[in-house]
Protein backbone atom coordinates (compact mmCIF):
# COMPACT_ATOMS: atom_id res chain seq x y z
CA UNK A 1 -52.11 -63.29 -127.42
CA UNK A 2 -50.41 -60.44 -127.67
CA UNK A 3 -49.30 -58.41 -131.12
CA UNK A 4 -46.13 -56.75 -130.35
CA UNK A 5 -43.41 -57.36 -127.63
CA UNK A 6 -39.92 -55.88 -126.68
CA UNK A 7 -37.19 -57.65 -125.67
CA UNK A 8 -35.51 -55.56 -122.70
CA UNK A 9 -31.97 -58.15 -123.55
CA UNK A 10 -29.42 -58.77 -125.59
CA UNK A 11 -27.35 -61.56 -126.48
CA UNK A 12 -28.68 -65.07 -126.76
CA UNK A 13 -31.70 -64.87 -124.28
CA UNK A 14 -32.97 -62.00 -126.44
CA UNK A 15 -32.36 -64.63 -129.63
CA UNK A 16 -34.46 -67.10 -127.73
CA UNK A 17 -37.44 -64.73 -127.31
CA UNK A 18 -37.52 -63.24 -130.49
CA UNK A 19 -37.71 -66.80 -131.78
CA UNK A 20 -40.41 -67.78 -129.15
CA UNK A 21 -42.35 -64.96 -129.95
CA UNK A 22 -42.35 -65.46 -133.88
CA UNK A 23 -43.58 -68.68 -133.41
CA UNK A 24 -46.26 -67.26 -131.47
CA UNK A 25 -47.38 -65.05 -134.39
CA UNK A 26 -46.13 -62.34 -132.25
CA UNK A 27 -44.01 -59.52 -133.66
CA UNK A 28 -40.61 -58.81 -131.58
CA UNK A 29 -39.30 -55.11 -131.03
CA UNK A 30 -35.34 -55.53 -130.68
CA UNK A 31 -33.38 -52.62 -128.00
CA UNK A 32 -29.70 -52.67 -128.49
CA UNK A 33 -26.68 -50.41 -127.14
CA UNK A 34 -23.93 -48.98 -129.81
CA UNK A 35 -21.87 -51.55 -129.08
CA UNK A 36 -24.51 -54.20 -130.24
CA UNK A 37 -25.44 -52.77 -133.27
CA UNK A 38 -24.42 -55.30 -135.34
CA UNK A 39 -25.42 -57.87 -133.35
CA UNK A 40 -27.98 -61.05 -134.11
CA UNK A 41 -31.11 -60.46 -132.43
CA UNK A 42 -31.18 -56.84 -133.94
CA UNK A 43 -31.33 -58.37 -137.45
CA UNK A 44 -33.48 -61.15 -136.37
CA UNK A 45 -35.98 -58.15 -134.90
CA UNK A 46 -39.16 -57.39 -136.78
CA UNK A 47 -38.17 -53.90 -135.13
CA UNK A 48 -34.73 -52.49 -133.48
CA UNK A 49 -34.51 -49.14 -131.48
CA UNK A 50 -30.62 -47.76 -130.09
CA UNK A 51 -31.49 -46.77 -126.27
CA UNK A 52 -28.08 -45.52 -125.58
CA UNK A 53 -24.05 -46.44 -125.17
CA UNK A 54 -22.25 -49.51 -124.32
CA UNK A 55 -22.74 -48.82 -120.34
CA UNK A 56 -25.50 -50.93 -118.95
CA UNK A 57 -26.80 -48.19 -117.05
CA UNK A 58 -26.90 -46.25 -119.90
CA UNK A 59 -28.97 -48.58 -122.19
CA UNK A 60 -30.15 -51.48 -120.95
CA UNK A 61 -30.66 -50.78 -116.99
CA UNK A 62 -32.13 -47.74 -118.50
CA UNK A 63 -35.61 -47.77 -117.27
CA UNK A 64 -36.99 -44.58 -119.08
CA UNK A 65 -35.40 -44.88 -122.36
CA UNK A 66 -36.46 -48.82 -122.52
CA UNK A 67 -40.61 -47.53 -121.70
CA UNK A 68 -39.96 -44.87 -123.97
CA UNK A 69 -38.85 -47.06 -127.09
CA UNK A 70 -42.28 -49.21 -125.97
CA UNK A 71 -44.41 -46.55 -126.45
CA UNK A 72 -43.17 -45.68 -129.91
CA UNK A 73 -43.19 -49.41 -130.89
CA UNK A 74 -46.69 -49.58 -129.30
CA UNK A 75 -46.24 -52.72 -127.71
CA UNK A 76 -48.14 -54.76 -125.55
CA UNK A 77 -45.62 -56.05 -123.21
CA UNK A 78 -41.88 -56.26 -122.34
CA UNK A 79 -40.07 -59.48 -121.68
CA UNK A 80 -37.36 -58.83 -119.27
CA UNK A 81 -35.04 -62.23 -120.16
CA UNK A 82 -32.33 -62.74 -117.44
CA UNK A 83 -30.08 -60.53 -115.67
CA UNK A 84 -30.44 -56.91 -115.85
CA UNK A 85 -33.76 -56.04 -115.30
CA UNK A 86 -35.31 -59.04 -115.20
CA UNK A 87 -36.14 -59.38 -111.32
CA UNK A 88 -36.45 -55.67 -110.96
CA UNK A 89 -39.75 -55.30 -109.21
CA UNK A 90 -40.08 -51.22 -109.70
CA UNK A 91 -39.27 -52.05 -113.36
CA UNK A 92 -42.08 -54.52 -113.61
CA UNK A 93 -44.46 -52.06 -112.02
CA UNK A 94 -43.66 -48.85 -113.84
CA UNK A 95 -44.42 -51.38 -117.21
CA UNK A 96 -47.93 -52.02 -115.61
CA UNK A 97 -48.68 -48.64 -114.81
CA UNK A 98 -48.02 -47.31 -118.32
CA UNK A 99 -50.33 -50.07 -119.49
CA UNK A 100 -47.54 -52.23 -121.19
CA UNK A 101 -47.51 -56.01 -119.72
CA UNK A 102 -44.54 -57.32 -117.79
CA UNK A 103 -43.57 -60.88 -119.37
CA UNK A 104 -42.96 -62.17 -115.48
CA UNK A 105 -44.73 -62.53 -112.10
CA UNK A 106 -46.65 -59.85 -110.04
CA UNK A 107 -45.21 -57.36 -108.77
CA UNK A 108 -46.37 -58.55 -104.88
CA UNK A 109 -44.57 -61.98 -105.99
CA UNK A 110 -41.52 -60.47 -106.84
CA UNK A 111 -40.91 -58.33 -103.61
CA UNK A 112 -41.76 -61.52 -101.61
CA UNK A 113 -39.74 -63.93 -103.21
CA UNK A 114 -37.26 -61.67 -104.06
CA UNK A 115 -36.53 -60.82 -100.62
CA UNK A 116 -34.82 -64.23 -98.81
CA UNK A 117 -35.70 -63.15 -95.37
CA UNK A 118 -39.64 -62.68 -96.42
CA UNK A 119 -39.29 -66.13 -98.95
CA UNK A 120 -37.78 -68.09 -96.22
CA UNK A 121 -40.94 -67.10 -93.79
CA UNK A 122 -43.39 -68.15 -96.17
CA UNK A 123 -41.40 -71.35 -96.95
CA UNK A 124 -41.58 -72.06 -93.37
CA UNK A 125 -45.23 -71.47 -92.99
CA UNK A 126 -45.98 -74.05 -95.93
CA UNK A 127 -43.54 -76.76 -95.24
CA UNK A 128 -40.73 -76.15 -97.76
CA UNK A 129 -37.29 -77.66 -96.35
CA UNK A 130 -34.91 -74.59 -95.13
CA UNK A 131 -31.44 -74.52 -93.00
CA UNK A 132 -31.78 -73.86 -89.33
CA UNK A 133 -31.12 -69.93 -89.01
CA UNK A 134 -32.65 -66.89 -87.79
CA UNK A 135 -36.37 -66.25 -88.80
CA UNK A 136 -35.74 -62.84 -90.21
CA UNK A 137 -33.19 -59.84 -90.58
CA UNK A 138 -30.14 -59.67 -88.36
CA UNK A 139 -30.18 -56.60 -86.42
CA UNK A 140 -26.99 -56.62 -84.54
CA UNK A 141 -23.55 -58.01 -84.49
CA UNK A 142 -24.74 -59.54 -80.43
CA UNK A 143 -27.71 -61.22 -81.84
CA UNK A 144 -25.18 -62.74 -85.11
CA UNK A 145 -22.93 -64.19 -82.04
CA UNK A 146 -25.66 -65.38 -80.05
CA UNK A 147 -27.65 -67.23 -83.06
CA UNK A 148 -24.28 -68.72 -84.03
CA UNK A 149 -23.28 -70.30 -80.78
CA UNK A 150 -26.97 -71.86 -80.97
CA UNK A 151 -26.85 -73.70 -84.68
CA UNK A 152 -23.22 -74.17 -84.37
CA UNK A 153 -20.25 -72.82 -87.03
CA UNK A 154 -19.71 -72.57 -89.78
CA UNK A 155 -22.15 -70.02 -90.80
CA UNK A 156 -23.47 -68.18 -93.77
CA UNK A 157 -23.96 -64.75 -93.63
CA UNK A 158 -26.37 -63.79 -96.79
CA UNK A 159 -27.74 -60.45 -98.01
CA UNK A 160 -31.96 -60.61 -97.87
CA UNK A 161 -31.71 -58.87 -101.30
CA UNK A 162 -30.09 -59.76 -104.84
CA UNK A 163 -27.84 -62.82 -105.76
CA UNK A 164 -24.93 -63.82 -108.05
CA UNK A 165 -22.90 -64.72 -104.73
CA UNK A 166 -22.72 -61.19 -103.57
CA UNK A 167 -23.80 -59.71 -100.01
CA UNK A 168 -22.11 -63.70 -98.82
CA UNK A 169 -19.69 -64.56 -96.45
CA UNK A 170 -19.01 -67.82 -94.73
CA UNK A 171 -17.81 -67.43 -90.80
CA UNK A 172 -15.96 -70.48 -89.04
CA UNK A 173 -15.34 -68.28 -85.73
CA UNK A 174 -16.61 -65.70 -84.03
CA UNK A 175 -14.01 -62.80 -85.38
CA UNK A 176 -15.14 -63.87 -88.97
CA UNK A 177 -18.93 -63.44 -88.17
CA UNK A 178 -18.00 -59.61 -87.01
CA UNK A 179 -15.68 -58.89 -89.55
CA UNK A 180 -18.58 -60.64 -92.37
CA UNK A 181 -21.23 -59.05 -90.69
CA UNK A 182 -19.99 -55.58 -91.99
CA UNK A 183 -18.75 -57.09 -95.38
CA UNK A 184 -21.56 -59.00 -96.62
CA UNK A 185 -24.19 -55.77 -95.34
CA UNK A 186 -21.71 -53.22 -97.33
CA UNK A 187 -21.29 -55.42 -100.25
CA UNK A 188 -25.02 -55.62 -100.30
CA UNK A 189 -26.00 -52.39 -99.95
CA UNK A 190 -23.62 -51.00 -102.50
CA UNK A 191 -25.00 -53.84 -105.20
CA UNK A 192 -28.71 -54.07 -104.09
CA UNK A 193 -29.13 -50.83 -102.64
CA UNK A 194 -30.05 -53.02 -99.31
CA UNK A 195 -27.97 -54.20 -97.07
CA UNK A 196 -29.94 -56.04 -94.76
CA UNK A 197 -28.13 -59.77 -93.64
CA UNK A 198 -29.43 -62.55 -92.19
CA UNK A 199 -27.51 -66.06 -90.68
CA UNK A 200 -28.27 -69.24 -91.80
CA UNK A 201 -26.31 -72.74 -91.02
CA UNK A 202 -23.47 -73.49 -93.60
CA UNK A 203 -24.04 -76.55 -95.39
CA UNK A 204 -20.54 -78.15 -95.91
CA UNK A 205 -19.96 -80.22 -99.13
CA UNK A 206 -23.03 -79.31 -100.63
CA UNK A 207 -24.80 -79.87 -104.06
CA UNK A 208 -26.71 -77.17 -105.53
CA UNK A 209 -30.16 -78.60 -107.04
CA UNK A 210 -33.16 -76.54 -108.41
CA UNK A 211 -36.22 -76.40 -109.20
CA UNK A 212 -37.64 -75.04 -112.50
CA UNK A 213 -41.98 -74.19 -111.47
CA UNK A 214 -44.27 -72.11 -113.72
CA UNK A 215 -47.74 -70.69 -113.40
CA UNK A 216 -50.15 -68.67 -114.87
CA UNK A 217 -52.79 -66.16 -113.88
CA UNK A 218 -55.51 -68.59 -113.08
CA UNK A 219 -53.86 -70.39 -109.81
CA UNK A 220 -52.55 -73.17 -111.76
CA UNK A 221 -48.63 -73.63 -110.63
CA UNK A 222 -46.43 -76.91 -112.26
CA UNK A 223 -43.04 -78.31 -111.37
CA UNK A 224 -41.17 -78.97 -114.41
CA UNK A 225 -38.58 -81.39 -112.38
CA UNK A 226 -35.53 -80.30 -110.83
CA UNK A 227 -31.68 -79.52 -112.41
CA UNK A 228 -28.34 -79.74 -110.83
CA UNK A 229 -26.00 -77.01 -110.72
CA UNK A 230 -23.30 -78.15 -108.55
CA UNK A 231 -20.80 -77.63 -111.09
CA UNK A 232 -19.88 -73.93 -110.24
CA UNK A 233 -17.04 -71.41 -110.04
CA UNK A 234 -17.21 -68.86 -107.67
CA UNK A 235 -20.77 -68.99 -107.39
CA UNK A 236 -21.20 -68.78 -111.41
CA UNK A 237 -22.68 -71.67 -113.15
CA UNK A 238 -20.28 -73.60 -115.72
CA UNK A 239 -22.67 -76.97 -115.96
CA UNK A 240 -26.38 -77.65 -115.95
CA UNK A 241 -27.88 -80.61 -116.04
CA UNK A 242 -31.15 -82.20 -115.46
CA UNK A 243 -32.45 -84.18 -113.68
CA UNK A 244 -30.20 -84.05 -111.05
CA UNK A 245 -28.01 -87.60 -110.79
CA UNK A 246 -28.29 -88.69 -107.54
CA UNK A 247 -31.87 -88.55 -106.80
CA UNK A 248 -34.56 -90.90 -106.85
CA UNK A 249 -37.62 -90.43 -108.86
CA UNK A 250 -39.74 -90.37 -105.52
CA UNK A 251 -37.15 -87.95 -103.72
CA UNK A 252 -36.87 -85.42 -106.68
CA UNK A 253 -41.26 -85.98 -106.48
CA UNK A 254 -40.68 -84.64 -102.96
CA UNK A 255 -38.63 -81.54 -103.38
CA UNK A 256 -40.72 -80.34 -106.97
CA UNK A 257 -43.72 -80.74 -104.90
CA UNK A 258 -42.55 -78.53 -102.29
CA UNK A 259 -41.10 -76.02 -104.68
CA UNK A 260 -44.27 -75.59 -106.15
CA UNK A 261 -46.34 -75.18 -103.05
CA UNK A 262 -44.09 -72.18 -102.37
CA UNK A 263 -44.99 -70.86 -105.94
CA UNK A 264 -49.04 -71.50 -105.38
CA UNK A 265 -48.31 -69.75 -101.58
CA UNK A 266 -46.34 -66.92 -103.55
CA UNK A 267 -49.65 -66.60 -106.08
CA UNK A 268 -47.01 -67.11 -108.43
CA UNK A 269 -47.29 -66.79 -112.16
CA UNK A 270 -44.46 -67.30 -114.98
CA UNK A 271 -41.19 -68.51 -114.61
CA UNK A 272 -39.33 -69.07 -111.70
CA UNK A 273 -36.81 -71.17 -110.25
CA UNK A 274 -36.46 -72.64 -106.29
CA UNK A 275 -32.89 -73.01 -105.81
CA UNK A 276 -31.50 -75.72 -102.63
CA UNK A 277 -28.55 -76.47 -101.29
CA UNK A 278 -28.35 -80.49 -101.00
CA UNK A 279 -26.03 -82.06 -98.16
CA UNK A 280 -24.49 -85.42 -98.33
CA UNK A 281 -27.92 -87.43 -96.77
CA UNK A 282 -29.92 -86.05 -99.47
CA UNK A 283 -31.73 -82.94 -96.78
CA UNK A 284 -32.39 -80.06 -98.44
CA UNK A 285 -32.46 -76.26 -97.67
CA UNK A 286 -33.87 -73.41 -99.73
CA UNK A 287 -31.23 -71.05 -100.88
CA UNK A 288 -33.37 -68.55 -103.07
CA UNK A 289 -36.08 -68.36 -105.68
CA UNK A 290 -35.25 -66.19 -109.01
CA UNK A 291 -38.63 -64.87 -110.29
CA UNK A 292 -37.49 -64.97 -114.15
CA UNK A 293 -36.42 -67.26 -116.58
CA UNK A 294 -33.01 -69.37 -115.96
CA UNK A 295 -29.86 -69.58 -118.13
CA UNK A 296 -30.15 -72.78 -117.78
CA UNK A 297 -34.05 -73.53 -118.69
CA UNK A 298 -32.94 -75.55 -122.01
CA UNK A 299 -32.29 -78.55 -120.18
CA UNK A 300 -35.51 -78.35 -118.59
CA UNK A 301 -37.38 -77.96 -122.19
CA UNK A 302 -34.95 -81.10 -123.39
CA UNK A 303 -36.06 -82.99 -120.69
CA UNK A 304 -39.74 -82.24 -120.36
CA UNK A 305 -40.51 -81.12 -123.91
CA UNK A 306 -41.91 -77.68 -122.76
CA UNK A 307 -40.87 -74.57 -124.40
CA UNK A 308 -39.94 -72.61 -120.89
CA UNK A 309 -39.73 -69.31 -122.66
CA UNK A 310 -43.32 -69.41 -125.51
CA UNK A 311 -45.34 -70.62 -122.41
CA UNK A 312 -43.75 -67.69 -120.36
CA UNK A 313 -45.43 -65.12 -123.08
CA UNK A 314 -48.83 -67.03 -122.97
CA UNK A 315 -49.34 -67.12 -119.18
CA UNK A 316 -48.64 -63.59 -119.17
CA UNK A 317 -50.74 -62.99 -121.95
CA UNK A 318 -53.58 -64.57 -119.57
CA UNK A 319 -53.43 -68.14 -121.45
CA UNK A 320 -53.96 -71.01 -119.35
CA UNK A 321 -51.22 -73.76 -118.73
CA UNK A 322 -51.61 -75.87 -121.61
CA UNK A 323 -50.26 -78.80 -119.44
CA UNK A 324 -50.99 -80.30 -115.66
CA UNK A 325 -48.48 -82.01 -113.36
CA UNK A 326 -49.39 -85.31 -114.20
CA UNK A 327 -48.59 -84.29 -117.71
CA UNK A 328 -45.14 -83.29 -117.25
CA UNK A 329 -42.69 -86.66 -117.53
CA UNK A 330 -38.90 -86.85 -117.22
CA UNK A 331 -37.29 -87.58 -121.04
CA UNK A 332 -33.79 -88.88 -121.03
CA UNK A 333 -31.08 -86.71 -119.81
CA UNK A 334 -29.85 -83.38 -120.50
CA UNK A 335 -26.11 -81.35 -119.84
CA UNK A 336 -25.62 -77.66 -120.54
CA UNK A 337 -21.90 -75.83 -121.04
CA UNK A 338 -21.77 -72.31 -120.35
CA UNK A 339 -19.38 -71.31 -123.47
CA UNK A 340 -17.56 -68.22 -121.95
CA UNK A 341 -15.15 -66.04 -123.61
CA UNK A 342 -12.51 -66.28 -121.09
CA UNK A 343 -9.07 -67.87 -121.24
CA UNK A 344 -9.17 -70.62 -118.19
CA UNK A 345 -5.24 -70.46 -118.26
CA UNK A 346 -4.78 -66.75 -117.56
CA UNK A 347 -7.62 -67.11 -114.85
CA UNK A 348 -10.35 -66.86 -116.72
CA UNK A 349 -9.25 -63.57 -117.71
CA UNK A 350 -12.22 -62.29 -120.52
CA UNK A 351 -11.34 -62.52 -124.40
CA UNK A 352 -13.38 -59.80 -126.24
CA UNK A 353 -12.74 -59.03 -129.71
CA UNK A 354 -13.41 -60.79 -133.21
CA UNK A 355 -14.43 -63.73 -133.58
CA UNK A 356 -13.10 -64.95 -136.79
CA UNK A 357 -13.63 -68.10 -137.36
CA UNK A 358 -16.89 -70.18 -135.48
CA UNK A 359 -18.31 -73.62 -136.24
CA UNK A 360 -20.31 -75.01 -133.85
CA UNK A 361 -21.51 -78.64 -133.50
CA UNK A 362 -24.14 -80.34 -134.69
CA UNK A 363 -26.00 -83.47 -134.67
CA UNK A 364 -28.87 -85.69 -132.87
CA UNK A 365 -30.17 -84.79 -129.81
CA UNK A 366 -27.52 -81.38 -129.99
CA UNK A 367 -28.65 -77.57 -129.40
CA UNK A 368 -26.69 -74.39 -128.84
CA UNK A 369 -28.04 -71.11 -128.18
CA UNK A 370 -25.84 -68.36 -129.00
CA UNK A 371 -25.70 -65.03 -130.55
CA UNK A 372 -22.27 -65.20 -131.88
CA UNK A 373 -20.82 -66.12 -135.45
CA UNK A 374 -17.79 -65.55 -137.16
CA UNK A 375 -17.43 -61.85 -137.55
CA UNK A 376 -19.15 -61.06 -133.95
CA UNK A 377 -17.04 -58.68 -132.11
CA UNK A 378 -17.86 -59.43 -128.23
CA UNK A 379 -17.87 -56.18 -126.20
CA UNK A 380 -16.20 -55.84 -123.56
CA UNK A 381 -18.76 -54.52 -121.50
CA UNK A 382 -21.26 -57.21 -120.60
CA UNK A 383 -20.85 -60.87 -119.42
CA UNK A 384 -18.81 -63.04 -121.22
CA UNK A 385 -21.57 -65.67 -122.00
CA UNK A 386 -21.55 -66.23 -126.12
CA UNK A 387 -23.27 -69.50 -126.27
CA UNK A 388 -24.68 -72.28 -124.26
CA UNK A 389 -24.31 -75.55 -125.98
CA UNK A 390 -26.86 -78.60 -124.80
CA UNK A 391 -27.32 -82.48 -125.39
CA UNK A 392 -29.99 -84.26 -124.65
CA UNK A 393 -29.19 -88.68 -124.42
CA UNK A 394 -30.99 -91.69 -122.63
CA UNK A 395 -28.79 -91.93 -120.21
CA UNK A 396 -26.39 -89.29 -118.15
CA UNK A 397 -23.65 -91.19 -119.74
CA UNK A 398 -24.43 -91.00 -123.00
CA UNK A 399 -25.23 -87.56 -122.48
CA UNK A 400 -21.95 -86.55 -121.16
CA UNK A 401 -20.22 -88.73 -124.03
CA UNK A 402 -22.17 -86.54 -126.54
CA UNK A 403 -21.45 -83.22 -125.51
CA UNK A 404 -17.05 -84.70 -125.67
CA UNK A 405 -17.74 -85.04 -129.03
CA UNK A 406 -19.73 -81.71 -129.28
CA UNK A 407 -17.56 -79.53 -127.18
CA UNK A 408 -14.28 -81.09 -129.62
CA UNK A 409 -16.54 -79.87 -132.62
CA UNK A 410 -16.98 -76.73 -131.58
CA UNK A 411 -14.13 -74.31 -132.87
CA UNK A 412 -13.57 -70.94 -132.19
CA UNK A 413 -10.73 -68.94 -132.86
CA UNK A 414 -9.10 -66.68 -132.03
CA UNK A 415 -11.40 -66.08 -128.97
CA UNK A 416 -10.21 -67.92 -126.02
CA UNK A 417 -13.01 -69.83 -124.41
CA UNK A 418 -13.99 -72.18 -121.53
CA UNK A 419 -14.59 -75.28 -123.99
CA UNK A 420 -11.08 -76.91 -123.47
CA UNK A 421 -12.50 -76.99 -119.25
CA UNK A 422 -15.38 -78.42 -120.27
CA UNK A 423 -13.56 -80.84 -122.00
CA UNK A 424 -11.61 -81.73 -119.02
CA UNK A 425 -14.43 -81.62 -116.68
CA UNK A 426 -16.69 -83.69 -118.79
CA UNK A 427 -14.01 -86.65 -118.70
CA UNK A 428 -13.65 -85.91 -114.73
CA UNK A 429 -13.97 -89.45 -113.36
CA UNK A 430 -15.28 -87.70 -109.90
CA UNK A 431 -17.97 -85.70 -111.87
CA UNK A 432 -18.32 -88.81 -113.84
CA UNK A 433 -19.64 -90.82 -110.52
CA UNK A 434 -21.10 -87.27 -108.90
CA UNK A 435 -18.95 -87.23 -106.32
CA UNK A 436 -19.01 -83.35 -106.48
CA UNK A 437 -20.09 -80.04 -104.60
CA UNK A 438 -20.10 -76.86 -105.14
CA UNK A 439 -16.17 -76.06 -104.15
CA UNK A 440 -15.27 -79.09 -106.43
CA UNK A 441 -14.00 -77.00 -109.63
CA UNK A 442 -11.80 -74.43 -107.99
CA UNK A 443 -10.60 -77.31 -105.72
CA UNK A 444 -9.40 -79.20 -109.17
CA UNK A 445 -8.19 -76.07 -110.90
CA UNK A 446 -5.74 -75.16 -107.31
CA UNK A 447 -4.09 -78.38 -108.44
């Protein structure tokens, strides 16, 4: 095991690893911009080093300054948490080559998963369901047309590189395939630095369901089940929950299965997640794989009773899995709010400041990860994520009872956040019965 990590984070996914870590015995180096000073996992740190100014590129995205405050903390590796660096493949190699372990897959892993033209190919080649589309990179506005008129509008035009929604665009015609074309390729290659496209089919009225898989060094690759994220606004997560409602025990058997033979293919080891796009007769279509840890792995660890993040840091410490597949069991049912500080009446428009007053819920079966408190100030310059509140029930329907009285609970003022939505969606009698997909929240907040 290793003696010393750093935490290349902030907010509550660097909480959650410093936390991980300490339980592992291991000491945990905290980096932190001027604007986070003051904030929780810097006191919760056996160590803190400032690497810069509020701007992301500036601190955190700061490759040099984050290896240099390893090498005075003399660590042994760097966990990259989510966002930011995290699937940043040059980041994860200049770690290696300064001898300082990247808390994540390979390098090789990362470049071919990362890349959705490359992932798709190897999908293909070992059986892993994806939407009919061209094989690799669109070259040319002709061969868009042609592959269109073939699989039949609409279409989805999607950068190879990155995610978040960006580098998409959705053609019903052929104008809108030219003018996406250039669109999605510029958006890309201003974002990603890469703005290679390819087509796929566009599945209408879909549900987004994922797969959470993990390995470790030694060729041994594990499903932990599947989560649904259909609950989305414009391609951002609001709910998580696991498993996913509408699936059979022997279906979701099915998909994890696959998901993890694309892992084993990928030599994959750590955390990752296969993300697919679910149409209305239950066929599914790989949308992406993100080679890090989720926001949304505590309803995995509810579910399954696996710590997502401490057995990240002891595969990549060359540990074993301490579990096989026929180990791993679904538990009841878990939901996840995304607790946002953004005012859903003004269009979600972000509330930074002071938090003055914060009490969160509490209770059996209730967890929320956050690094806010009363007295936080929440700079404006990162997402607006302060928390991430979880139940874990029986049923769905307890579950989605329990976080009602949770999310009513939990006060904070006077930040505005997305808690009163959650509310609202929570009591949704469509969500209620799943009749969702992945357009159903900004459909109900047009009304």
């Amino acid at each position: 095991m290793f003696s010393r990590i750093l935490i290349a984070n902030r907010g509550e996914i660097a909480v959650r690893i410093i936390r991980a870590a300490h339980e592992l015995g291991v000491e945990a180096v905290a980096v932190y911009s001027t604007a986070d000073a003051d904030s929780k996992h810097v006191h919760m740190a056996d160590h803190a080093v400032c690497i810069g100014p509020p701007p992301p590129a500036e601190s955190y995205l700061n490759i040099p300054r984050l290896i240099a405050a390893a090498e005075v903390c003399n660590v042994d590796a760097i966990h990259p948490g989510y966002g930011f660096l995290a699937e940043n493949a040059h980041f994860a190699d200049v770690c290696r080559s300064c001898n300082i372990e990247f808390i994540g897959p390979s390098v090789e892993a990362m470049n071919t998963l990362g890349d959705k033209v490359q992932c798709k190919q190897l999908a293909i080649a070992n059986k892993v369901p994806t939407s009919p589309g061209s094989k690799g990179a669109v070259e040319s506005e002709a061969d868009a047309l042609k592959l269109a008129k073939e699989i039949g509008y609409p279409v989805m035009i999607k950068a190879s590189a990155g995610g978040g929604g960006r580098g998409m665009r959705v053609a019903h015609n052929d104008g809108a395939l030219r003018s996406g074309m250039k669109q999605a390729s510029q958006e890309a290659e201003a974002a990603f630095g890469n703005g290679t496209v390819y087509l796929e089919k566009f599945i209408e009225h879909a549900k987004h369901v994922e797969v959470q898989v993990i390995g470790d060094t030694h060729g041994n690759v594990c499903h932990l089940w599947e989560r649904d994220c259909t609950m989305q606004r414009r391609k951002q997560k609001l709910i998580e929950e696991a498993p996913c409602p509408v699936l059979t025990r022997a279906e979701a058997e099915k998909l994890c299965g696959s998901a993890a033979r694309l892992a084993k293919a990928a030599k994959y080891h750590g955390a990752g997640t296969v993300e697919f796009l679910m149409d209305g007769d239950k066929n599914f279509y790989l949308m992406e794989v993100n080679t890090r840890v989720q926001v949304e792995h505590p309803v995995t660890e509810m579910i399954t009773g696996v710590d997502v993040v401490k057995t990240t840091i002891m595969v990549s410490a060359g540990q074993k899995l301490p579990f096989k597949q026929k180990d791993i069991k679904v538990n009841g049912h878990a939901l996840e709010c995304r607790i946002n500080a953004e005012d859903p009446e003004r269009n979600f428009a972000p509330s930074a400041g002071v938090i003055r007053e914060m009490n969160p819920p509490g209770g059996f079966g209730v967890r929320l990860d956050t690094h806010a408190c009363a007295g936080y100030r929440i700079p404006p310059n990162y997402d607006s994520m302060i928390g991430k509140l979880i139940v874990h029930r029986p049923t769905r329907d307890q579950a989605l009872d329990a976080m009602i009285t949770a999310l009513r609970e939990f006060h904070i003022a006077p930040t505005k956040t997305t808690i009163p939505l959650h509310i609202r969606l929570m009591k949704n009698g469509n969500f209620r019965s799943n009749e969702t997909d992945i357009n159903f929240v900004e459909r109900l907040l047009e009304k």
